[in-house]
C-alpha atoms as a PDB file:
ATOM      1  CA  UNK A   1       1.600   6.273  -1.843  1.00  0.00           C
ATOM      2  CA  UNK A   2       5.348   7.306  -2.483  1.00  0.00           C
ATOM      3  CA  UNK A   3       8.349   5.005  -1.591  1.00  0.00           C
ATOM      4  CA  UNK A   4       9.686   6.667   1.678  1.00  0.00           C
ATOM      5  CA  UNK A   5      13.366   7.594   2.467  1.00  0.00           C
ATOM      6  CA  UNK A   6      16.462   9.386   0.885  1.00  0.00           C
ATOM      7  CA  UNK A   7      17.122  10.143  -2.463  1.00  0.00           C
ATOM      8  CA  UNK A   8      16.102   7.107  -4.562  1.00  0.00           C
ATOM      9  CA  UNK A   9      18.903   4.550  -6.032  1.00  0.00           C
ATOM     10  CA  UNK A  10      18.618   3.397  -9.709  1.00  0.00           C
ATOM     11  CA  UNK A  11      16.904   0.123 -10.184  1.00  0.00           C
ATOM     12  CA  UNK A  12      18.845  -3.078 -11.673  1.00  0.00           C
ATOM     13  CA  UNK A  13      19.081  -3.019 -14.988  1.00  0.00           C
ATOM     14  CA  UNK A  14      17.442  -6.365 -14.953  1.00  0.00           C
ATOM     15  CA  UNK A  15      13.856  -6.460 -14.507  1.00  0.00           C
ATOM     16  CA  UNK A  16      13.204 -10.093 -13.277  1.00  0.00           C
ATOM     17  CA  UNK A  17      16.335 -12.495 -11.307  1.00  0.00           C
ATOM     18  CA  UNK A  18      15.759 -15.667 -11.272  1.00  0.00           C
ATOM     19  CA  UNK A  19      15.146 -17.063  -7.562  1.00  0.00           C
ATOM     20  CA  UNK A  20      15.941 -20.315  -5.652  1.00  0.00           C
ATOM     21  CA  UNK A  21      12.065 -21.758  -4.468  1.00  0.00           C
ATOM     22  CA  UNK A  22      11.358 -20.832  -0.662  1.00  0.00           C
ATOM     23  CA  UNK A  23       8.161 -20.156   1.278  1.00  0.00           C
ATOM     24  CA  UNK A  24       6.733 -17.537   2.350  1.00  0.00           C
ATOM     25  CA  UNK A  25       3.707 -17.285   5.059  1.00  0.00           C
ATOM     26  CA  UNK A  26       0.123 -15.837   3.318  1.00  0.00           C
ATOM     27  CA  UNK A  27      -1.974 -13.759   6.197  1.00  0.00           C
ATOM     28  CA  UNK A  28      -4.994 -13.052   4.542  1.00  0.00           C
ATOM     29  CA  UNK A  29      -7.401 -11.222   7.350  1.00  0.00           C
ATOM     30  CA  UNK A  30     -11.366 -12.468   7.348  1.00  0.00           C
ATOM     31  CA  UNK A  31     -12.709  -9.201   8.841  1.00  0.00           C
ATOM     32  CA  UNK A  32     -11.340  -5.391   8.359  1.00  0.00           C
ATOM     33  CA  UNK A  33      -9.146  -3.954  11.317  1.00  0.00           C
ATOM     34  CA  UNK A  34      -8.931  -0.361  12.128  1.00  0.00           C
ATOM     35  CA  UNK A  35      -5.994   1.883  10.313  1.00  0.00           C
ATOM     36  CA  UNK A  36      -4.602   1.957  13.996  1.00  0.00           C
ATOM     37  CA  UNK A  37      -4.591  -1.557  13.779  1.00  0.00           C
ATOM     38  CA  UNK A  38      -3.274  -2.750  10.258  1.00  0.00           C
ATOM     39  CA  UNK A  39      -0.594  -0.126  10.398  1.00  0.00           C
ATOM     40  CA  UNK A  40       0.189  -1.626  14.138  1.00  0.00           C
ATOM     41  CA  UNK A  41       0.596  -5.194  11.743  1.00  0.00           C
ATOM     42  CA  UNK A  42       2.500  -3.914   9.550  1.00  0.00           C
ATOM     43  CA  UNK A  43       4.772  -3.175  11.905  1.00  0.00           C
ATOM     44  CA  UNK A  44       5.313  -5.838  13.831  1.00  0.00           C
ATOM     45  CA  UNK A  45       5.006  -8.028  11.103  1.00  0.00           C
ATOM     46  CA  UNK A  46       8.253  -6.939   9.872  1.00  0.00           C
ATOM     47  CA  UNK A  47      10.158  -6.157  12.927  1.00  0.00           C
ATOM     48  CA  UNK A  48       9.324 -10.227  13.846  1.00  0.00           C
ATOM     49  CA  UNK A  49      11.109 -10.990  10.293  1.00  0.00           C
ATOM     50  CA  UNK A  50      13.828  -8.509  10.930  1.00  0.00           C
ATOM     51  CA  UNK A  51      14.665 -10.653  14.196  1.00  0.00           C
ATOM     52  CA  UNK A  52      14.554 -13.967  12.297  1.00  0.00           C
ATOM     53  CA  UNK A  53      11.305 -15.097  14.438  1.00  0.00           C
ATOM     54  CA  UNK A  54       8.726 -14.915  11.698  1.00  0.00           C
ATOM     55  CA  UNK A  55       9.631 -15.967   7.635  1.00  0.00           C
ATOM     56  CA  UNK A  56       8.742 -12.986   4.923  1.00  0.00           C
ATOM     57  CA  UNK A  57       5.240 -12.393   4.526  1.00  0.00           C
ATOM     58  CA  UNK A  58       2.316 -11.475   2.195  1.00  0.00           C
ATOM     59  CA  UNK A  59      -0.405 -10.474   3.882  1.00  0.00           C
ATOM     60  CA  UNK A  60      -3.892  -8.898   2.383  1.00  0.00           C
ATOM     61  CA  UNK A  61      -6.522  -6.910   4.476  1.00  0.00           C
ATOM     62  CA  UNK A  62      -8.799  -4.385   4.880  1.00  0.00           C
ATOM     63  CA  UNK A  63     -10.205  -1.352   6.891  1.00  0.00           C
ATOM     64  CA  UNK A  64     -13.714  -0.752   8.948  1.00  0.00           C
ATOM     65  CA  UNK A  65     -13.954   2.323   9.565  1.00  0.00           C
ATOM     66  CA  UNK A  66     -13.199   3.808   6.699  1.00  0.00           C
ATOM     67  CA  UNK A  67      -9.311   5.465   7.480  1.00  0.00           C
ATOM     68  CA  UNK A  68      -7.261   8.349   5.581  1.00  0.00           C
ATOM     69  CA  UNK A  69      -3.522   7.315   6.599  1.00  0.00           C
ATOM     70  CA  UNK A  70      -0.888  10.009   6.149  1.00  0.00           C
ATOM     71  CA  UNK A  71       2.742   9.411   5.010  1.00  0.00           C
ATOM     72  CA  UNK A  72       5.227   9.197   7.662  1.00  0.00           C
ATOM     73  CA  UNK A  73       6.395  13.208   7.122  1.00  0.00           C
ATOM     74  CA  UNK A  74       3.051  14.663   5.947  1.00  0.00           C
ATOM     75  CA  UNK A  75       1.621  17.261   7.562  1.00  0.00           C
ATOM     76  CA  UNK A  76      -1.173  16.526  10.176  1.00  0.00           C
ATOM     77  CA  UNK A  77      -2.698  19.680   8.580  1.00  0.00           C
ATOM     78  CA  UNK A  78      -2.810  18.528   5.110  1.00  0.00           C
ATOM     79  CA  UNK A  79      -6.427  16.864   5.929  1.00  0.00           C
ATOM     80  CA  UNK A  80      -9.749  18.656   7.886  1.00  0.00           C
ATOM     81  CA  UNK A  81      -9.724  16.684  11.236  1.00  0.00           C
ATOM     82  CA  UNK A  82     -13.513  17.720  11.353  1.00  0.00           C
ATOM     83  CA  UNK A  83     -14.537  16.857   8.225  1.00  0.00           C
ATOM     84  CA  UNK A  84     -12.965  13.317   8.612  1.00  0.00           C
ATOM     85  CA  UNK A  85     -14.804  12.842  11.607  1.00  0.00           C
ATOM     86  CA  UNK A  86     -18.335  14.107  10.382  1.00  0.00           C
ATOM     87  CA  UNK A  87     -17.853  11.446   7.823  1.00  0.00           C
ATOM     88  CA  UNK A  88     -17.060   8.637  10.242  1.00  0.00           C
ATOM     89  CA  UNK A  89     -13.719   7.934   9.122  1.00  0.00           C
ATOM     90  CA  UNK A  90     -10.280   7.680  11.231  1.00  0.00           C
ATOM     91  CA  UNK A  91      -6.795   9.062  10.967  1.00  0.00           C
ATOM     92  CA  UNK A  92      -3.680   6.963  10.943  1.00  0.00           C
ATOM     93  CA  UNK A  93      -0.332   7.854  10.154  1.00  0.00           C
ATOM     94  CA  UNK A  94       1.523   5.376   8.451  1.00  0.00           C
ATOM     95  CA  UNK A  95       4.752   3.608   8.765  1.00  0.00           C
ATOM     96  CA  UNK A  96       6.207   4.713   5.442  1.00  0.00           C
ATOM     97  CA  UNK A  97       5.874   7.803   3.659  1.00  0.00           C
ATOM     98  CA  UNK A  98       3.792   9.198   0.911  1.00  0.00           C
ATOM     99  CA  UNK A  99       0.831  11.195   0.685  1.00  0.00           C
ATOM    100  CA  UNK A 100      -3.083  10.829   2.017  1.00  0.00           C
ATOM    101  CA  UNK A 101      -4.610   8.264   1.253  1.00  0.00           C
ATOM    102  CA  UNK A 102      -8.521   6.782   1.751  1.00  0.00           C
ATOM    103  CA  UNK A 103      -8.733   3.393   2.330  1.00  0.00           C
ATOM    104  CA  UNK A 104     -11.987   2.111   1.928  1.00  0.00           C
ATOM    105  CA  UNK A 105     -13.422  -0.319  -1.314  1.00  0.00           C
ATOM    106  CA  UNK A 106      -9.913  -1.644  -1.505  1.00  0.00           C
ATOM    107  CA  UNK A 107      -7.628  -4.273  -1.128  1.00  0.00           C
ATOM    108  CA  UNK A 108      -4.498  -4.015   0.619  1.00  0.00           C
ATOM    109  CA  UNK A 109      -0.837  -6.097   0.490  1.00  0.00           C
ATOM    110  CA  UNK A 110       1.592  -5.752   2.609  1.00  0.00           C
ATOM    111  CA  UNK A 111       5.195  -7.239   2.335  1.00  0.00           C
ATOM    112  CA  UNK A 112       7.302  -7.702   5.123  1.00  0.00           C
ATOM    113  CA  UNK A 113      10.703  -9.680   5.147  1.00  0.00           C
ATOM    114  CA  UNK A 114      13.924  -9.323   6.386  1.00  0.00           C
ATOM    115  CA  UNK A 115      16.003  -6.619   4.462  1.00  0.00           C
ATOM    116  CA  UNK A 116      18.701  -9.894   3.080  1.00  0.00           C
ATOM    117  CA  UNK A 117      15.916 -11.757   1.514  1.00  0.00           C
ATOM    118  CA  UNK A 118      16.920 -11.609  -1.768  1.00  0.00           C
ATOM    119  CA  UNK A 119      13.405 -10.621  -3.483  1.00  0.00           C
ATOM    120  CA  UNK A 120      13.685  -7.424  -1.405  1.00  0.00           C
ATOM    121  CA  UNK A 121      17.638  -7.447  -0.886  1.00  0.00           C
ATOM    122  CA  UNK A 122      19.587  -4.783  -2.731  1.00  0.00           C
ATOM    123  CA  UNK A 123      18.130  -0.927  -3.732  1.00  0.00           C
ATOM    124  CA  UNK A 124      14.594   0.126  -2.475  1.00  0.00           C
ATOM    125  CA  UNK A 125      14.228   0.566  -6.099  1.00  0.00           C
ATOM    126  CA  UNK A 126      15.475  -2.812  -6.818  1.00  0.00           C
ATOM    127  CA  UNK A 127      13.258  -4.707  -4.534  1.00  0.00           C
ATOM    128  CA  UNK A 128      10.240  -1.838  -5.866  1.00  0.00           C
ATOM    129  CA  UNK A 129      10.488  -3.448  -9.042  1.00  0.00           C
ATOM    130  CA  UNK A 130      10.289  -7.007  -8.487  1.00  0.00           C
ATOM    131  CA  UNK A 131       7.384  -6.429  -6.032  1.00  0.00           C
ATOM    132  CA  UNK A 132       5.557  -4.363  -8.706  1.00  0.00           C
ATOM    133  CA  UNK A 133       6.459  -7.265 -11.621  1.00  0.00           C
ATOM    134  CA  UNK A 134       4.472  -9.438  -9.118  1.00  0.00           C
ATOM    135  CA  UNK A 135       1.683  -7.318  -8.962  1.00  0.00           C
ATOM    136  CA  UNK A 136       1.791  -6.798 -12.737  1.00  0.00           C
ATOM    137  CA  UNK A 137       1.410 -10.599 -13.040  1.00  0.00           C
ATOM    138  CA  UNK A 138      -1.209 -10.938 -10.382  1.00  0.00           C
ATOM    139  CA  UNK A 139      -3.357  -8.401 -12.227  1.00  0.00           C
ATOM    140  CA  UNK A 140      -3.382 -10.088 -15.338  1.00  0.00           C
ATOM    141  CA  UNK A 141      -4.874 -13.089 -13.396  1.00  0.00           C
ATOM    142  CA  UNK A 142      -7.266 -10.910 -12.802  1.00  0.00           C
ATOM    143  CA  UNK A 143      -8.232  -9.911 -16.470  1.00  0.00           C
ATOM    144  CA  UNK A 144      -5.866  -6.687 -16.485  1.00  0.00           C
ATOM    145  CA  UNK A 145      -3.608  -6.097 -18.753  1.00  0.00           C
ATOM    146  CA  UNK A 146      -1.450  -3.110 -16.544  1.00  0.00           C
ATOM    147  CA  UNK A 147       1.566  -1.592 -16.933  1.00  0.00           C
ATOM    148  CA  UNK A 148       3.977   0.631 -14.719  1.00  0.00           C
ATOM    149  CA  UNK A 149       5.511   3.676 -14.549  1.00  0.00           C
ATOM    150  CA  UNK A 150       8.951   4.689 -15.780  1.00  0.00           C
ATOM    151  CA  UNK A 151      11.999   4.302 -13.313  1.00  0.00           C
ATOM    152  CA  UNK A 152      12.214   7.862 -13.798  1.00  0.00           C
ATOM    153  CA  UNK A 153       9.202   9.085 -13.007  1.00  0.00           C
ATOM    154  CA  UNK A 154       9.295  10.994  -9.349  1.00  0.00           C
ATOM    155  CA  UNK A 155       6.499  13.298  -7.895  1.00  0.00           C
ATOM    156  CA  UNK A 156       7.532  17.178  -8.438  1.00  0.00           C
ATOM    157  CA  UNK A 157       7.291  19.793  -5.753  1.00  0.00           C
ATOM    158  CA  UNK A 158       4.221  21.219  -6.411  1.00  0.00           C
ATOM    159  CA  UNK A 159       2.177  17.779  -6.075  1.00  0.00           C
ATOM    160  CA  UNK A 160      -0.647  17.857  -3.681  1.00  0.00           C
ATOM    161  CA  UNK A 161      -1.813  15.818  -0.496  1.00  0.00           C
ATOM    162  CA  UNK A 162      -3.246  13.614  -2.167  1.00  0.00           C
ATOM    163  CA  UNK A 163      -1.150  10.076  -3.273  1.00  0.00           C
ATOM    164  CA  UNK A 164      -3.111   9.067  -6.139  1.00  0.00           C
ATOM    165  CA  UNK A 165      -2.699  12.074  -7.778  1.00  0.00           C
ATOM    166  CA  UNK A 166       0.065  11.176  -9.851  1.00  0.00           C
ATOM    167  CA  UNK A 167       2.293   7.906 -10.175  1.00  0.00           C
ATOM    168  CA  UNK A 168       5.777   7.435  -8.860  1.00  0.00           C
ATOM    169  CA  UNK A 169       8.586   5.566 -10.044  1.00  0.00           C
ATOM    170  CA  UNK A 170       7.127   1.572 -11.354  1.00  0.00           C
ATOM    171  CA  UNK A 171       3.505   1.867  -9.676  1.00  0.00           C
ATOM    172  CA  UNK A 172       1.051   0.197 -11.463  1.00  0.00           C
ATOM    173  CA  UNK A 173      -0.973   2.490 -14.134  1.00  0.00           C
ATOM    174  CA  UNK A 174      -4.197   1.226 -16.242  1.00  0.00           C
ATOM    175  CA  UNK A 175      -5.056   2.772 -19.610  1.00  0.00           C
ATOM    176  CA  UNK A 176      -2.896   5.871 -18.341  1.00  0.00           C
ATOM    177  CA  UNK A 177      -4.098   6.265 -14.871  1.00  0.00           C
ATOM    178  CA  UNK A 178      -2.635   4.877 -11.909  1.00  0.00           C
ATOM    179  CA  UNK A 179      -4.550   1.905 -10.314  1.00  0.00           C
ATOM    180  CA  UNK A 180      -1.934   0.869  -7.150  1.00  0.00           C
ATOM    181  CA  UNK A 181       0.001   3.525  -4.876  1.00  0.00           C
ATOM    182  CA  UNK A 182       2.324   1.412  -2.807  1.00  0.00           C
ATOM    183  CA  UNK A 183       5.692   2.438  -0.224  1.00  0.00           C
ATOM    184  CA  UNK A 184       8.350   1.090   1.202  1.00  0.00           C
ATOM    185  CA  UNK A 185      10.235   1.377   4.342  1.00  0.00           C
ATOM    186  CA  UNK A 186      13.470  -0.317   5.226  1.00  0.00           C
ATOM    187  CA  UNK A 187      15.056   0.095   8.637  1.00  0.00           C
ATOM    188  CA  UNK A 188      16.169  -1.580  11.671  1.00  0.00           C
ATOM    189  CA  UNK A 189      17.197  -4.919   9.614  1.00  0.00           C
ATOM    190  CA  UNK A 190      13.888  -5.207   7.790  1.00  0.00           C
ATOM    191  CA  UNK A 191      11.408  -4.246   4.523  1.00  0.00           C
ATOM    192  CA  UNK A 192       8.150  -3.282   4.788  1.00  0.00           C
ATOM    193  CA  UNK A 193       6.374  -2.764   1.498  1.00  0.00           C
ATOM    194  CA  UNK A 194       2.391  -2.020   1.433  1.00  0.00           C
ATOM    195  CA  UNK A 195       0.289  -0.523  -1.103  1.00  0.00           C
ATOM    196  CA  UNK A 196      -3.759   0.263  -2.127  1.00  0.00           C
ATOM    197  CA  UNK A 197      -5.528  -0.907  -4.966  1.00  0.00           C
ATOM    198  CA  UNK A 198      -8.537   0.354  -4.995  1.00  0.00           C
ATOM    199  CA  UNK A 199     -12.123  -1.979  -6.385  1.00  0.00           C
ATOM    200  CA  UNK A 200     -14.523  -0.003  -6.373  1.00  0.00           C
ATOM    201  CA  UNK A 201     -16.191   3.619  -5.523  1.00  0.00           C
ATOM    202  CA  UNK A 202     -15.521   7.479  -5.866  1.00  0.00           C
ATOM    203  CA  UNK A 203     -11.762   7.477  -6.309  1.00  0.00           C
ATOM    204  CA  UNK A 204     -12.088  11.210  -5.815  1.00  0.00           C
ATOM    205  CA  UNK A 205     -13.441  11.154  -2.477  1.00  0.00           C
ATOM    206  CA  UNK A 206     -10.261  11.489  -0.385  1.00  0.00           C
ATOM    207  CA  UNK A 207     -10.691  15.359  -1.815  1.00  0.00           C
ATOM    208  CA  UNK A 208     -13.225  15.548   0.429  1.00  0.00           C
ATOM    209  CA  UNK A 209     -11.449  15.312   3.795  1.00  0.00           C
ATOM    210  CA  UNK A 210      -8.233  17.310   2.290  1.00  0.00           C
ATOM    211  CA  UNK A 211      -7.725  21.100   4.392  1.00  0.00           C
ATOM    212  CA  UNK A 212      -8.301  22.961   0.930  1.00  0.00           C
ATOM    213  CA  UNK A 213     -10.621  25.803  -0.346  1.00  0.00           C
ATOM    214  CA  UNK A 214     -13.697  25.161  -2.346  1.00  0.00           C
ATOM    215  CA  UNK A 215     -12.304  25.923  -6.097  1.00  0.00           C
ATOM    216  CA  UNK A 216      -9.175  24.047  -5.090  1.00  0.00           C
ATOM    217  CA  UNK A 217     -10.976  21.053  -3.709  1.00  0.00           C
ATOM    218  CA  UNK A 218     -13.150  21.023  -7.199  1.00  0.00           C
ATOM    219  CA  UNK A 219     -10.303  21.304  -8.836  1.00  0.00           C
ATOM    220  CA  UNK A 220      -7.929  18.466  -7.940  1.00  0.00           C
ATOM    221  CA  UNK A 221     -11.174  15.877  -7.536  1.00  0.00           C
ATOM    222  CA  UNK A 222     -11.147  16.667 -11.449  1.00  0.00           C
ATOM    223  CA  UNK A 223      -7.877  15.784 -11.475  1.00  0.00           C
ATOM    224  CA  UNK A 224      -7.839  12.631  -9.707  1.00  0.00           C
ATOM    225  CA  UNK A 225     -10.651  11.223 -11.419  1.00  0.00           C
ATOM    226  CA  UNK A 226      -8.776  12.159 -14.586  1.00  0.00           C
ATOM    227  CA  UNK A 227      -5.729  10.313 -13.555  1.00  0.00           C
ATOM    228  CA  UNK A 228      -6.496   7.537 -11.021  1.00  0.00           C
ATOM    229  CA  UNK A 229      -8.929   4.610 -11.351  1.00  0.00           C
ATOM    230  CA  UNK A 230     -10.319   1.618  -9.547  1.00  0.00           C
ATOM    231  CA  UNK A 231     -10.307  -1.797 -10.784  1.00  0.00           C
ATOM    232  CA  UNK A 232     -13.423  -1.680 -11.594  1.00  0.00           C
ATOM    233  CA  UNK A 233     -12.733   1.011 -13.891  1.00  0.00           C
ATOM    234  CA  UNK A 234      -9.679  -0.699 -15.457  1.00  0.00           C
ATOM    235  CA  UNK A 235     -11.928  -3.445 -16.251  1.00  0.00           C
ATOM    236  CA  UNK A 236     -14.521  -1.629 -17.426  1.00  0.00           C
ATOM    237  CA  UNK A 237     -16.952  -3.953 -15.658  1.00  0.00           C
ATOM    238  CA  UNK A 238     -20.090  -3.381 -13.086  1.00  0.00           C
ATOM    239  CA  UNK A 239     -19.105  -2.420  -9.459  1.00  0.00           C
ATOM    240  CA  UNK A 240     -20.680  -6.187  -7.989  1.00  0.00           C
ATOM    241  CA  UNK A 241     -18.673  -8.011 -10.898  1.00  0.00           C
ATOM    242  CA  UNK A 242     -17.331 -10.988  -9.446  1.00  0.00           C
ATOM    243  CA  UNK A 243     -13.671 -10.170 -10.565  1.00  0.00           C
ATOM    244  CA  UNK A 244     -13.337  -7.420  -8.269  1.00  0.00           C
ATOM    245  CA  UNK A 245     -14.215  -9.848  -4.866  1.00  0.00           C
ATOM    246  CA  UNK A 246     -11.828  -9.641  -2.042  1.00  0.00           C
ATOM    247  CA  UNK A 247     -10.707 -12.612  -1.919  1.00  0.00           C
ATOM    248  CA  UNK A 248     -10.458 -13.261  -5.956  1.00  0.00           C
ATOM    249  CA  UNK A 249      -8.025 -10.696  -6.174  1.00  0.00           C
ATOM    250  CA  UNK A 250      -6.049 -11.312  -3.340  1.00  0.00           C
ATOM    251  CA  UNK A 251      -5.794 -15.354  -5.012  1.00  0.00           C
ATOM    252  CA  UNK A 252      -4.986 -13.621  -8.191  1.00  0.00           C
ATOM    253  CA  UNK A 253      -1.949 -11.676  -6.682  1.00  0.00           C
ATOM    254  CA  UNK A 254      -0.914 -14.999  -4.511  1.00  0.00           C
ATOM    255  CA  UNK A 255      -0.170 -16.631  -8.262  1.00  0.00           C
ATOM    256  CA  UNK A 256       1.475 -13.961  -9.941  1.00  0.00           C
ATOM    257  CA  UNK A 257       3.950 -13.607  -6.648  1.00  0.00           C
ATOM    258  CA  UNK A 258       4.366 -17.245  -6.267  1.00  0.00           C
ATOM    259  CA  UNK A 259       5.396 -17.253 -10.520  1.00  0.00           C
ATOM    260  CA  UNK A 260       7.349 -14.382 -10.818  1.00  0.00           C
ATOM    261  CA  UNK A 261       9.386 -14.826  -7.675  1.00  0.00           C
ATOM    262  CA  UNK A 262       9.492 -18.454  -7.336  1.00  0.00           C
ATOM    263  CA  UNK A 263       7.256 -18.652  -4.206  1.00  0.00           C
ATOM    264  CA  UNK A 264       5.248 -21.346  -2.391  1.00  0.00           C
ATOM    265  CA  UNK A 265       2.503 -19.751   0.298  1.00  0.00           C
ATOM    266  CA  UNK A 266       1.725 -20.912   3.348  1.00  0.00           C
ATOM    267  CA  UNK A 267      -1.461 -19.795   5.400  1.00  0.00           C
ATOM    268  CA  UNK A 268      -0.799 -18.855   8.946  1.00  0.00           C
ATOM    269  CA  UNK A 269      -1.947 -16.616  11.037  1.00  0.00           C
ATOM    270  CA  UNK A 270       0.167 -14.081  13.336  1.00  0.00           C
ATOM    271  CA  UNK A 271       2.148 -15.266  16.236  1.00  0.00           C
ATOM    272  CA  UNK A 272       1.272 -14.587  20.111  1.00  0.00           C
ATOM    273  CA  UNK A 273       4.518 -12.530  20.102  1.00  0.00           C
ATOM    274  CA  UNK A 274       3.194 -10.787  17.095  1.00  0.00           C
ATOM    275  CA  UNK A 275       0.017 -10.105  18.080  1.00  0.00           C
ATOM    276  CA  UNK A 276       0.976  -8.636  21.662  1.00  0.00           C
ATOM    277  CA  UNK A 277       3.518  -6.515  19.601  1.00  0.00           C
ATOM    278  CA  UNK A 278       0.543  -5.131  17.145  1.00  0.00           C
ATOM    279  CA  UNK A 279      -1.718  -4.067  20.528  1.00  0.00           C
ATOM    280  CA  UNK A 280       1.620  -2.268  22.324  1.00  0.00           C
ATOM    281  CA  UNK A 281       2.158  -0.423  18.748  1.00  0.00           C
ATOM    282  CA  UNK A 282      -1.246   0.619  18.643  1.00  0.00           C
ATOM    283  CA  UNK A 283      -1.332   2.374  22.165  1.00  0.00           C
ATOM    284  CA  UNK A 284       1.917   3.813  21.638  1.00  0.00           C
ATOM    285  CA  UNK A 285       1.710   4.636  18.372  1.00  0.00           C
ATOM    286  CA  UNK A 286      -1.043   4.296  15.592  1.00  0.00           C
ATOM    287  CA  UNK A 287      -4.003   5.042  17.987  1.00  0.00           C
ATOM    288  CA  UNK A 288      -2.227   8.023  20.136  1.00  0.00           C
ATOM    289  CA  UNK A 289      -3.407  11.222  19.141  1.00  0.00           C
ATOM    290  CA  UNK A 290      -0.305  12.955  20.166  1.00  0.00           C
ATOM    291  CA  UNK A 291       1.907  10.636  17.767  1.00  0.00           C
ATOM    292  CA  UNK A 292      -0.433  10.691  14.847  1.00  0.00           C
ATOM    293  CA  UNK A 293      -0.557  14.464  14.894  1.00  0.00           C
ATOM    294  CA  UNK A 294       3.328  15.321  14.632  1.00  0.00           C
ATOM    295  CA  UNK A 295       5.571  14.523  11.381  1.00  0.00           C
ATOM    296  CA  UNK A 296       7.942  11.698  12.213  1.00  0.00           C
END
């Protein structure tokens, strides 16, 4: 994914602020939701922060079906609506921007605080890279040495649908390739920041549901298996390697969050008012055809 909104800010010249200790609530879902249905979370997840009724959470989750979500402004067009649904997979646009996306195989975070908490407050770049230090650190929990890309680094005009494609500015990269495509959106008082790190599988199969021609299609799967990878990959281990489990990772990020940004976690689960929030976004929104279809 790409970091939506305007033209982006320059990051602190300080990598890592030192933080006063405060807790944050830990939503980690036991079965997968539909895109129409994390997205909906997302959501209201963060509007509930914005309005001082929930405290900033990490939450970690996955999808059944299988869903391509498109950026905010994408193009409904940029994917085959037909070949999606031959292959049992849904649509979803999402709440930030970005590029198409596949989300299945993968774990997914999701930040959501109010925009003056102070590990999100200032720049979207800013608040970028502290999020992606605390990925960084959660990784190497994991066995992974990773790194990030340059503050500089922005996708060019000729980049295709696809998100993993290339890196943008400080998303996390593995032996060259990049491993997490995450985006942010801040508005109405609050900061929503989710991203996709992929375990295991074909990390060129979102090719497959893109609206391309044959030798075009060939050629970008090429490219994204040239510079994307899963975890599995970046660890060079076997696809049912216990180091690439759900829940393993997900405890692996919890520590390198709670370290680098001076956090304490508390499970919980979402609120009533939360929850009734989610199911009114997903009829108006993330499930309506009509919505989906047209560039926000």
């Amino acid at each position: 994914m790409e970091m939506q909104t305007a033209p982006l800010q320059e990051a602190a010249t300080q990598q890592e602020l030192t933080f006063a200790p405060a807790v944050w609530r830990l939503i980690i879902d036991d079965a997968p939701r539909s895109g129409a249905a994390n997205m909906a979370m997302d959501q209201a997840l963060a509007e509930a922060a914005a309005s001082g009724e929930a405290p900033p959470t990490l939450r970690f989750y996955r999808w059944q079906p299988p869903a391509v979500s498109l950026g905010r402004h994408q193009p409904f067009t940029d994917v085959d609506a037909e070949v999606v649904e031959q292959l049992g997979y849904e649509i979803v646009r999402r709440p930030t921007g970005g590029r198409a996306i596949l989300h299945t195989d993968e774990l997914t975070y999701a930040v959501t605080a109010a925009a003056d908490e102070p590990r999100v407050s200032g720049s979207l770049m800013d608040a970028y890279l502290r999020l992606s230090n605390a990925l960084l650190a959660g990784l190497q929990r994991v066995g992974l040495t990773a790194d990030k890309a340059a503050g500089n680094v922005r996708a060019g005009p000729n980049v295709s649908a696809a998100c993993f494609e290339v890196p943008s500015a400080y998303e996390i990269t593995a032996h060259g390739r990049k491993l997490i495509g995450s985006a942010q959106s801040r508005r109405a008082g609050y900061v929503l920041q989710h991203g996709s790190l992929p375990l295991v599988g074909d990390i060129g199969r979102l090719v497959d549901v893109l609206a391309l021609p044959a030798e075009e299609r060939a050629r970008l799967r090429a490219e994204l298996i040239a510079r994307a990878c899963t975890l599995a990959e970046a660890l060079g281990v076997a696809e049912d390697d216990p180091h690439l489990d759900f829940n393993h990772v997900a405890q692996a990020i919890i520590q390198g969050f709670g370290e680098l940004l001076n956090l304490t976690f508390k499970p919980a689960s979402p609120t009533p008012a939360e929850l009734r929030r989610t199911a009114e976004l997903i009829r108006e929104q993330y499930a309506n055809a009509e919505w989906i279809s047209r560039r926000k």
